[in-house]
N, C-alpha and C. Protein backbone atom coordinates (compact mmCIF):
# COMPACT_ATOMS: atom_id res chain seq x y z
N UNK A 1 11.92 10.28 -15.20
CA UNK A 1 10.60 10.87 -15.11
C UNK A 1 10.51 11.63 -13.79
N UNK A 2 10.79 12.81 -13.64
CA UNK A 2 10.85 13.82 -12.71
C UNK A 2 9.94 14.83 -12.85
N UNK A 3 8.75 14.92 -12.11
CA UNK A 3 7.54 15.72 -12.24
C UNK A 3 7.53 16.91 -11.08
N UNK A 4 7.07 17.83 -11.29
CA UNK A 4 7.24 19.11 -9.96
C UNK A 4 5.75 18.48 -9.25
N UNK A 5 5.95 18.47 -8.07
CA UNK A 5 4.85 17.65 -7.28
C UNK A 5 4.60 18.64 -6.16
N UNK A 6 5.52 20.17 -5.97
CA UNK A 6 5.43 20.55 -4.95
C UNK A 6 4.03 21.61 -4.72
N UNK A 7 3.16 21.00 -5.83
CA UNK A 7 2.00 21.84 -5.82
C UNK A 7 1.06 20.56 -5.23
N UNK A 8 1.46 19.64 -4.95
CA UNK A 8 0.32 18.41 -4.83
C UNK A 8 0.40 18.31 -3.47
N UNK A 9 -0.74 18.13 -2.81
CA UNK A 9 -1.16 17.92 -1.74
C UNK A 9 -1.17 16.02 -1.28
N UNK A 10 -0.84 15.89 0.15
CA UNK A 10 -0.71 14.38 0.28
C UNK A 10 -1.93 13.45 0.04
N UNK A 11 -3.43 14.39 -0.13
CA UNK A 11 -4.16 13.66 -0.59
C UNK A 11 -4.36 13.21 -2.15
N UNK A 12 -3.71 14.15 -2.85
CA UNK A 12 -3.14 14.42 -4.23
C UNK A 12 -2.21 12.63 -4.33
N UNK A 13 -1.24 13.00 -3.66
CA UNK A 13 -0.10 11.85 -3.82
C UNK A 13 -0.72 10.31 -3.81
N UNK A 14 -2.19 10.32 -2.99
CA UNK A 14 -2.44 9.16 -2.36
C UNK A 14 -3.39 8.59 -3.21
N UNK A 15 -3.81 9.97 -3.48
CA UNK A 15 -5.16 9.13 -4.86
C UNK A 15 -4.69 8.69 -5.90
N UNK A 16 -3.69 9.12 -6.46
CA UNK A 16 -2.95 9.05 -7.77
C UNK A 16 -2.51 7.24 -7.20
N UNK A 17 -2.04 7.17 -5.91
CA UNK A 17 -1.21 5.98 -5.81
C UNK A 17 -2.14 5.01 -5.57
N UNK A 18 -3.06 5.23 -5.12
CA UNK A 18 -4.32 4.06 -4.85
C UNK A 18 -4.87 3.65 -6.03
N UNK A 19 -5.36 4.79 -6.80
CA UNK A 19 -6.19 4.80 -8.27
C UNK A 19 -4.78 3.25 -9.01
N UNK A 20 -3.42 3.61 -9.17
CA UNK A 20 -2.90 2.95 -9.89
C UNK A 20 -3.10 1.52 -9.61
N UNK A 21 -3.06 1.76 -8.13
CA UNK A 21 -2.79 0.14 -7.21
C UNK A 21 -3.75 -0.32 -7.69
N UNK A 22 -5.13 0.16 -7.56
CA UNK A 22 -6.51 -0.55 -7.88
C UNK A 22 -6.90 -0.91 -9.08
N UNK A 23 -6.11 -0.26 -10.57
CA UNK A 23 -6.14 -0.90 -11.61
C UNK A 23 -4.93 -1.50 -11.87
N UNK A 24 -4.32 -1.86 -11.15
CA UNK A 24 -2.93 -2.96 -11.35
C UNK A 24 -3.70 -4.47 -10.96
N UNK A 25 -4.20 -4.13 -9.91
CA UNK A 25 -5.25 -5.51 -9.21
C UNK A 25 -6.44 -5.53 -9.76
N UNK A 26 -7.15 -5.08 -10.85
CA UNK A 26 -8.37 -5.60 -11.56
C UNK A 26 -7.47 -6.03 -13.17
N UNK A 27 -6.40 -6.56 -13.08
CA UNK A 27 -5.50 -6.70 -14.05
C UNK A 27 -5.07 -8.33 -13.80
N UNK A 28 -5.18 -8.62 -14.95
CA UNK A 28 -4.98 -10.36 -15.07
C UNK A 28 -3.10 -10.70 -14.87
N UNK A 29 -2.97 -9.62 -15.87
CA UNK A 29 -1.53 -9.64 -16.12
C UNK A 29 -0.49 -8.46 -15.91
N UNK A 30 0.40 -8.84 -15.02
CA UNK A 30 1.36 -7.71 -14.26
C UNK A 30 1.90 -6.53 -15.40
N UNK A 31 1.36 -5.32 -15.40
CA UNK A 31 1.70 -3.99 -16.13
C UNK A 31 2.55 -3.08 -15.22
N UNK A 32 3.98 -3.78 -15.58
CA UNK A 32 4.89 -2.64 -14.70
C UNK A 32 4.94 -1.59 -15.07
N UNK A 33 4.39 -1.04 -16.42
CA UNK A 33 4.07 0.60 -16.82
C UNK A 33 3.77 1.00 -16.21
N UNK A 34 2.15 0.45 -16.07
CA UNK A 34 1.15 0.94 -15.08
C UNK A 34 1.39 1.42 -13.49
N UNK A 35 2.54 0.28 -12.62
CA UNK A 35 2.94 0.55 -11.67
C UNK A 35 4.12 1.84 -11.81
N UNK A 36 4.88 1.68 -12.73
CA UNK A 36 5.68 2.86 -12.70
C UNK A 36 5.38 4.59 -13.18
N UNK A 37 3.87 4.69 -13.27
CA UNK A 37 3.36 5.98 -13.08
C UNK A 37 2.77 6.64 -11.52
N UNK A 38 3.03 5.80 -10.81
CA UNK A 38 2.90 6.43 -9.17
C UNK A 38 4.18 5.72 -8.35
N UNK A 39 4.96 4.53 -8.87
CA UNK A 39 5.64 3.86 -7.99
C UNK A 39 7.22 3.97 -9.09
N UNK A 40 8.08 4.59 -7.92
CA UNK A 40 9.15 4.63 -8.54
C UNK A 40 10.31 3.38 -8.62
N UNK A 41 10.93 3.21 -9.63
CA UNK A 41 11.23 1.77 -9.76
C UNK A 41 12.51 1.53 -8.63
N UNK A 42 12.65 1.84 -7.99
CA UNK A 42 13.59 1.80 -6.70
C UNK A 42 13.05 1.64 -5.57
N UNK A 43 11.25 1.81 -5.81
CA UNK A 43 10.24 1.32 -4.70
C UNK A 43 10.69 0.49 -3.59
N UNK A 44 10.70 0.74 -2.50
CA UNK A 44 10.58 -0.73 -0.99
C UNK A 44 9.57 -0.18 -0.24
N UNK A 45 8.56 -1.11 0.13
CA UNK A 45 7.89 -1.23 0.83
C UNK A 45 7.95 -2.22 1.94
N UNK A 46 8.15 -2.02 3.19
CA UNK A 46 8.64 -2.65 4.32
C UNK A 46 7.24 -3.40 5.26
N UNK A 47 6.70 -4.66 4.77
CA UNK A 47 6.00 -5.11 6.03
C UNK A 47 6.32 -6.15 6.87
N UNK A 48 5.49 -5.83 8.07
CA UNK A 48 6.38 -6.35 9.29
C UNK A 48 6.36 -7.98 9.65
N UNK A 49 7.01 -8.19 9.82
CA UNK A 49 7.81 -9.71 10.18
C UNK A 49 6.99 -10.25 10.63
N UNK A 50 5.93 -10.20 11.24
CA UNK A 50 4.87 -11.28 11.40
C UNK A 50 3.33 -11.23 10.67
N UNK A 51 3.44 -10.70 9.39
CA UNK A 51 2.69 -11.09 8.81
C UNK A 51 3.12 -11.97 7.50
N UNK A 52 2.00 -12.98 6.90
CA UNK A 52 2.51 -13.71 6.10
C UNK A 52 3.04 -13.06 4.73
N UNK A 53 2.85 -12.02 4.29
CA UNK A 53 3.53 -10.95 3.28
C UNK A 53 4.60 -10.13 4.12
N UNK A 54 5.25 -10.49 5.34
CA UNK A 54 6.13 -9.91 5.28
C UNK A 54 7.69 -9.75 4.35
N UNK A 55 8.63 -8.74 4.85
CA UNK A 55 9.41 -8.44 4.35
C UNK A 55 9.94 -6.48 3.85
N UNK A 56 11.06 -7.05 2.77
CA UNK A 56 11.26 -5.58 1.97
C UNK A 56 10.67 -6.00 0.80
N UNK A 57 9.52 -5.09 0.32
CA UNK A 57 9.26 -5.65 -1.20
C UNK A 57 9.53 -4.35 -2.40
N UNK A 58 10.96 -4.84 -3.28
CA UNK A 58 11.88 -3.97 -3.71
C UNK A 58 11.90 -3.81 -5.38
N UNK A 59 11.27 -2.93 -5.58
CA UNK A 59 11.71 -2.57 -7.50
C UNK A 59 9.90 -2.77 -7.65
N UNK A 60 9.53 -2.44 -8.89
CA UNK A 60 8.36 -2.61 -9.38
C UNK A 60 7.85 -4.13 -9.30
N UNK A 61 8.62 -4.74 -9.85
CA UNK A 61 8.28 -6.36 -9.95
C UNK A 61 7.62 -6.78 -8.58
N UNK A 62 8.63 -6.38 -7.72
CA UNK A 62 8.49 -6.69 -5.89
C UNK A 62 7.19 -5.76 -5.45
N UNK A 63 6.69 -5.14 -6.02
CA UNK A 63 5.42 -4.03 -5.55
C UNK A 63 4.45 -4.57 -6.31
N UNK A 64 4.32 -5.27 -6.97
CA UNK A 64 3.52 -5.90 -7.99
C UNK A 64 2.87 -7.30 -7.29
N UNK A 65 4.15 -8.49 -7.23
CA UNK A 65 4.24 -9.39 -6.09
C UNK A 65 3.40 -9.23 -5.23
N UNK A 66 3.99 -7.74 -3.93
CA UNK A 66 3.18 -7.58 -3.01
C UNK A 66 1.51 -7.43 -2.76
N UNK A 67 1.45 -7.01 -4.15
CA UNK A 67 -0.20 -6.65 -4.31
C UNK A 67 -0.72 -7.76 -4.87
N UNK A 68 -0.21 -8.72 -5.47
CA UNK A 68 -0.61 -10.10 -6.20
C UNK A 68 -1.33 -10.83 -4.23
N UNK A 69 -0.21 -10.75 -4.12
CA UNK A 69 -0.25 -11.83 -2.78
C UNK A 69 -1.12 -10.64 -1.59
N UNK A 70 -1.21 -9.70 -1.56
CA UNK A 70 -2.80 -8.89 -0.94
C UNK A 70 -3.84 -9.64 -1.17
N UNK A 71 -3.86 -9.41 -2.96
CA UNK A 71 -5.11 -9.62 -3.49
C UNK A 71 -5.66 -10.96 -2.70
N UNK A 72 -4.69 -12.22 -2.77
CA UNK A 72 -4.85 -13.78 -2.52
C UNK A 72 -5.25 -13.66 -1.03
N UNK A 73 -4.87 -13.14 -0.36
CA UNK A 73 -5.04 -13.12 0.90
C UNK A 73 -6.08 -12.50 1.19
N UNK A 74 -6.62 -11.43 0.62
CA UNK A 74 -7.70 -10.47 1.51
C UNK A 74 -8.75 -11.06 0.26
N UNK A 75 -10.16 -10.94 0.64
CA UNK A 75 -11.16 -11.21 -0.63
C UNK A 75 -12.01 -10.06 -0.58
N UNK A 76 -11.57 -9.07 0.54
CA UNK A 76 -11.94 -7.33 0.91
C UNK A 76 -11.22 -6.84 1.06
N UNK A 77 -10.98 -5.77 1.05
CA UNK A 77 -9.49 -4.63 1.73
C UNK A 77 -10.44 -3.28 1.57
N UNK A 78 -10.91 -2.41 2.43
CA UNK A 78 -11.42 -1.24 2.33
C UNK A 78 -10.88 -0.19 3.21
N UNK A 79 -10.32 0.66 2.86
CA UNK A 79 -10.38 1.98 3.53
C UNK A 79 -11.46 2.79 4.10
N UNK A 80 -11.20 3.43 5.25
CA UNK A 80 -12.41 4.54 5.93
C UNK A 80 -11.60 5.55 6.80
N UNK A 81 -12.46 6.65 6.56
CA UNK A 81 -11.46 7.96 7.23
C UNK A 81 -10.26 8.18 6.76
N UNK A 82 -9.70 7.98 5.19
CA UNK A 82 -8.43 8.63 5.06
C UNK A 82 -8.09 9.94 5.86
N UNK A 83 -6.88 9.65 6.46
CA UNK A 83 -6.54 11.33 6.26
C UNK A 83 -4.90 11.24 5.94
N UNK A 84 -4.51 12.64 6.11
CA UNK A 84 -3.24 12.77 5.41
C UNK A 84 -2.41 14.03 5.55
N UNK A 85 -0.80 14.17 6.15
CA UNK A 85 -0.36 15.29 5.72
C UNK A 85 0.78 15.09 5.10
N UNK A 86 1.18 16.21 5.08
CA UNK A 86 2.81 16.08 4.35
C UNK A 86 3.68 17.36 4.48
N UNK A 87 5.09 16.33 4.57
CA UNK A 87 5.87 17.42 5.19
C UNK A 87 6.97 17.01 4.15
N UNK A 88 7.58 18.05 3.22
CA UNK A 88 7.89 17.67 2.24
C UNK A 88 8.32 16.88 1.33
N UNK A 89 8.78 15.62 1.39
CA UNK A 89 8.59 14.67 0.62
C UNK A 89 7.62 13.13 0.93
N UNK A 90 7.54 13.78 2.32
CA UNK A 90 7.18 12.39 3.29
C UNK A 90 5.43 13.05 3.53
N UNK A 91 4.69 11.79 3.25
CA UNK A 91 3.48 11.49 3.63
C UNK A 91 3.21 10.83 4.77
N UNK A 92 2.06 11.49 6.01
CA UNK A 92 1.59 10.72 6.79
C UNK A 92 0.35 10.19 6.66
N UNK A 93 -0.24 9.11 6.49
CA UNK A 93 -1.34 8.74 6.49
C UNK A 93 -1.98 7.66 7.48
N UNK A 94 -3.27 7.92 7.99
CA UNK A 94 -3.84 7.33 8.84
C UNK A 94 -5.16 6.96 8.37
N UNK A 95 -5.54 5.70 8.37
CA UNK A 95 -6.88 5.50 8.22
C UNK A 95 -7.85 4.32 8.89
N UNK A 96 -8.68 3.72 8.98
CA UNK A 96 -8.98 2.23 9.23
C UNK A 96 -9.11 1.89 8.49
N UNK A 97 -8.82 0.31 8.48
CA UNK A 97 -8.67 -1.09 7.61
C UNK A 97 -9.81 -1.45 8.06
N UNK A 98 -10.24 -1.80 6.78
CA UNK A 98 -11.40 -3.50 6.89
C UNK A 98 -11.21 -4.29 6.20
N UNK A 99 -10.76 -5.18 6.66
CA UNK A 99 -10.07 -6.61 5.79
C UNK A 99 -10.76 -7.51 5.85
N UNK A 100 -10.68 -8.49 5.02
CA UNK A 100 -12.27 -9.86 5.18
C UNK A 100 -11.04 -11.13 4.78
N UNK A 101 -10.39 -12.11 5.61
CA UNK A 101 -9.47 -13.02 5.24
C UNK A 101 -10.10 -14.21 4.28
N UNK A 102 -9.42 -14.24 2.79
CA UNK A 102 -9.83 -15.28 2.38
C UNK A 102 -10.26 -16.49 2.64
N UNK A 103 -9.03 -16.82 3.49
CA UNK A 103 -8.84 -18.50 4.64
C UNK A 103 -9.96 -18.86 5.11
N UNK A 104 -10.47 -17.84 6.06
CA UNK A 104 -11.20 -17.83 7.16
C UNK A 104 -12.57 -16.94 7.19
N UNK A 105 -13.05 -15.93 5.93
CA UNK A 105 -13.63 -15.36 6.05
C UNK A 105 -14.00 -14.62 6.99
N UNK A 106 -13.21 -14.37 7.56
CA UNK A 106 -13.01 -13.38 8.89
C UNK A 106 -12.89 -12.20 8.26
N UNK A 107 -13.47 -10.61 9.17
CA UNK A 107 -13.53 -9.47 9.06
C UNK A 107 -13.01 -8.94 10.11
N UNK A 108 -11.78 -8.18 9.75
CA UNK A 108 -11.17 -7.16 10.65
C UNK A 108 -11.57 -5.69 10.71
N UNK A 109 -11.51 -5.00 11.91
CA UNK A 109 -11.29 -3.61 11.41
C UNK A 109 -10.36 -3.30 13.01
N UNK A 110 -9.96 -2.50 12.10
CA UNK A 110 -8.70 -2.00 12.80
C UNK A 110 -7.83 -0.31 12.19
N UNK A 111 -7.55 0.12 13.29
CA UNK A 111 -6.40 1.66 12.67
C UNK A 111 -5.41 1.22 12.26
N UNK A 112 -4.99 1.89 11.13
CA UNK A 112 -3.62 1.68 10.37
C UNK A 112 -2.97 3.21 9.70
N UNK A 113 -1.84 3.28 9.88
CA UNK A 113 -0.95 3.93 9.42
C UNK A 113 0.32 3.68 8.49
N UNK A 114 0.81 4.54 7.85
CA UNK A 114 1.95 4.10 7.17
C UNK A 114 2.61 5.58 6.86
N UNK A 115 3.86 5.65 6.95
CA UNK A 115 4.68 6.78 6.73
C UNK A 115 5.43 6.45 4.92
N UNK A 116 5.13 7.01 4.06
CA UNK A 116 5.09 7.15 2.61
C UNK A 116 6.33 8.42 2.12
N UNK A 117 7.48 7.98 1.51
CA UNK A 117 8.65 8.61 1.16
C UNK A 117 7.97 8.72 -0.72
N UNK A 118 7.95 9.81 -0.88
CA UNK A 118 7.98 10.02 -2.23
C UNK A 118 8.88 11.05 -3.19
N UNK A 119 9.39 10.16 -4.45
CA UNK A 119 10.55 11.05 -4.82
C UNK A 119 9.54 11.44 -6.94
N UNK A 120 9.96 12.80 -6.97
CA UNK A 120 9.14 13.11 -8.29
C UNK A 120 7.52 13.01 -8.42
N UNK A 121 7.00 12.71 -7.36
CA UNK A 121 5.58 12.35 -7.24
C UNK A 121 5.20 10.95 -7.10
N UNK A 122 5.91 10.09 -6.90
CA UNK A 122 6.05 8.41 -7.43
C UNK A 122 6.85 8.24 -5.46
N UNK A 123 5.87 6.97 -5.10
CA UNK A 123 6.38 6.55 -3.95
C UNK A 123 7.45 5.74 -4.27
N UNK A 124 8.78 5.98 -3.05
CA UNK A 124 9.65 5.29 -3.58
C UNK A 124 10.19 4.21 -2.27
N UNK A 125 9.33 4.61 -0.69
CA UNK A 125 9.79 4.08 0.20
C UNK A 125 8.18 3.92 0.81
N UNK A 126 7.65 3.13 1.46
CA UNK A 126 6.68 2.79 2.68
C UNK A 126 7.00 1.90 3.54
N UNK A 127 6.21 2.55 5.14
CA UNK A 127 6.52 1.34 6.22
C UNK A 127 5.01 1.79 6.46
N UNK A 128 4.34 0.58 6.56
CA UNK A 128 2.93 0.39 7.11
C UNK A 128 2.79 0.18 8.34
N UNK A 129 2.05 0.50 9.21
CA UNK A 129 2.25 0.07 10.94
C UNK A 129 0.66 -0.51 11.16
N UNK A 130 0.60 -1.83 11.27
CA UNK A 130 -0.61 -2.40 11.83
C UNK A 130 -1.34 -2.43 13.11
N UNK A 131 -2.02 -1.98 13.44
CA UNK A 131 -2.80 -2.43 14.80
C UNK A 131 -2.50 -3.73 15.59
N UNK A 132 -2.76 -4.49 14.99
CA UNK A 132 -2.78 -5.86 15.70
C UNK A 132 -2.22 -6.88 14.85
N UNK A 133 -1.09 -7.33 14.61
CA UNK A 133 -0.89 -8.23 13.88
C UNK A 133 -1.08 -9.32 14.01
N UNK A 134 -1.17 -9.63 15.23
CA UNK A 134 -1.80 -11.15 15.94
C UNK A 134 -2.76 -10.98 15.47
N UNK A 135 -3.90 -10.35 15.40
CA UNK A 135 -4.98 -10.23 15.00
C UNK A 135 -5.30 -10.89 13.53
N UNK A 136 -4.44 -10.34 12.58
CA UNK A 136 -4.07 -10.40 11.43
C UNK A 136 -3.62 -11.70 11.15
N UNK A 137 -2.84 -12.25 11.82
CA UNK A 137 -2.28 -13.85 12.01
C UNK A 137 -3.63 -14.74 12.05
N UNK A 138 -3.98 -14.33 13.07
CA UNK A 138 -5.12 -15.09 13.59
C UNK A 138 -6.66 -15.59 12.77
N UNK A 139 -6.41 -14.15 12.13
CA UNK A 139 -7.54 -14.38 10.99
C UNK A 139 -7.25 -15.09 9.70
N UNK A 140 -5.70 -15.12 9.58
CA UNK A 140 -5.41 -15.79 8.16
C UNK A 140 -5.08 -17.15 8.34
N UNK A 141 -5.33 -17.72 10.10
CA UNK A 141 -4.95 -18.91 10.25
C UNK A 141 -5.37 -20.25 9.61
């Protein structure tokens, strides 16, 4: 599934990939279809070693996982101020997080970024970069 994407803009790339994420997670039961219309099945998504979802999370199944175990953890997750460019296959995006920790009912906000590799229109690589991960620790303690 190889789509010409070079008309799509990185806000293009991001809605398509959020829209999927967000009906994968109002979903009882894991639809790797569903994930494999924005997420390419060779997907890794890289988060960092001190959070409790860290790791490489690899193939659809593993991007699925990752958002299972979001969901459990956050009982909020909101975006503010997307923005976005792109330089040809690679997305930059910057926005703030507001996270509300299940555990602890704690509310974060914080800047976040992530640099987004996409191949055919379908992300196939992300590294997310957190603000404060102690922070993040701290609230899920």
């Amino acid at each position: 599934m190889t789509a010409d994407t070079s008309g799509l803009s990185a806000m293009d790339l991001l809605d398509r990939m959020f829209a999927v994420e967000l009906r994968f997670l109002q979903q009882d039961e894991a639809d790797l279809d569903l994930l494999a219309t924005a997420f390419h099945p060779d997907v890794v998504v890289h988060e960092p070693a001190s959070l409790p979802y860290a790791g490489n999370w690899r193939g659809l199944d593993g991007i699925g996982r990752l958002f299972r175990t979001m969901r459990e953890t956050w009982s909020d997750l909101s975006v503010d101020g997307l923005q976005a460019a792109r330089t040809g296959d690679v997305v930059f995006m910057t926005c703030t997080l507001r996270l509300t920790a299940r555990s602890s009912g704690r509310t974060l906000t914080q800047p976040f970024a992530e640099v987004l590799r996409f191949e055919g229109g379908r992300l196939i690589e992300g590294t997310p970069f957190y603000f404060d991960t102690a922070e993040i620790g701290s609230a899920l303690a």
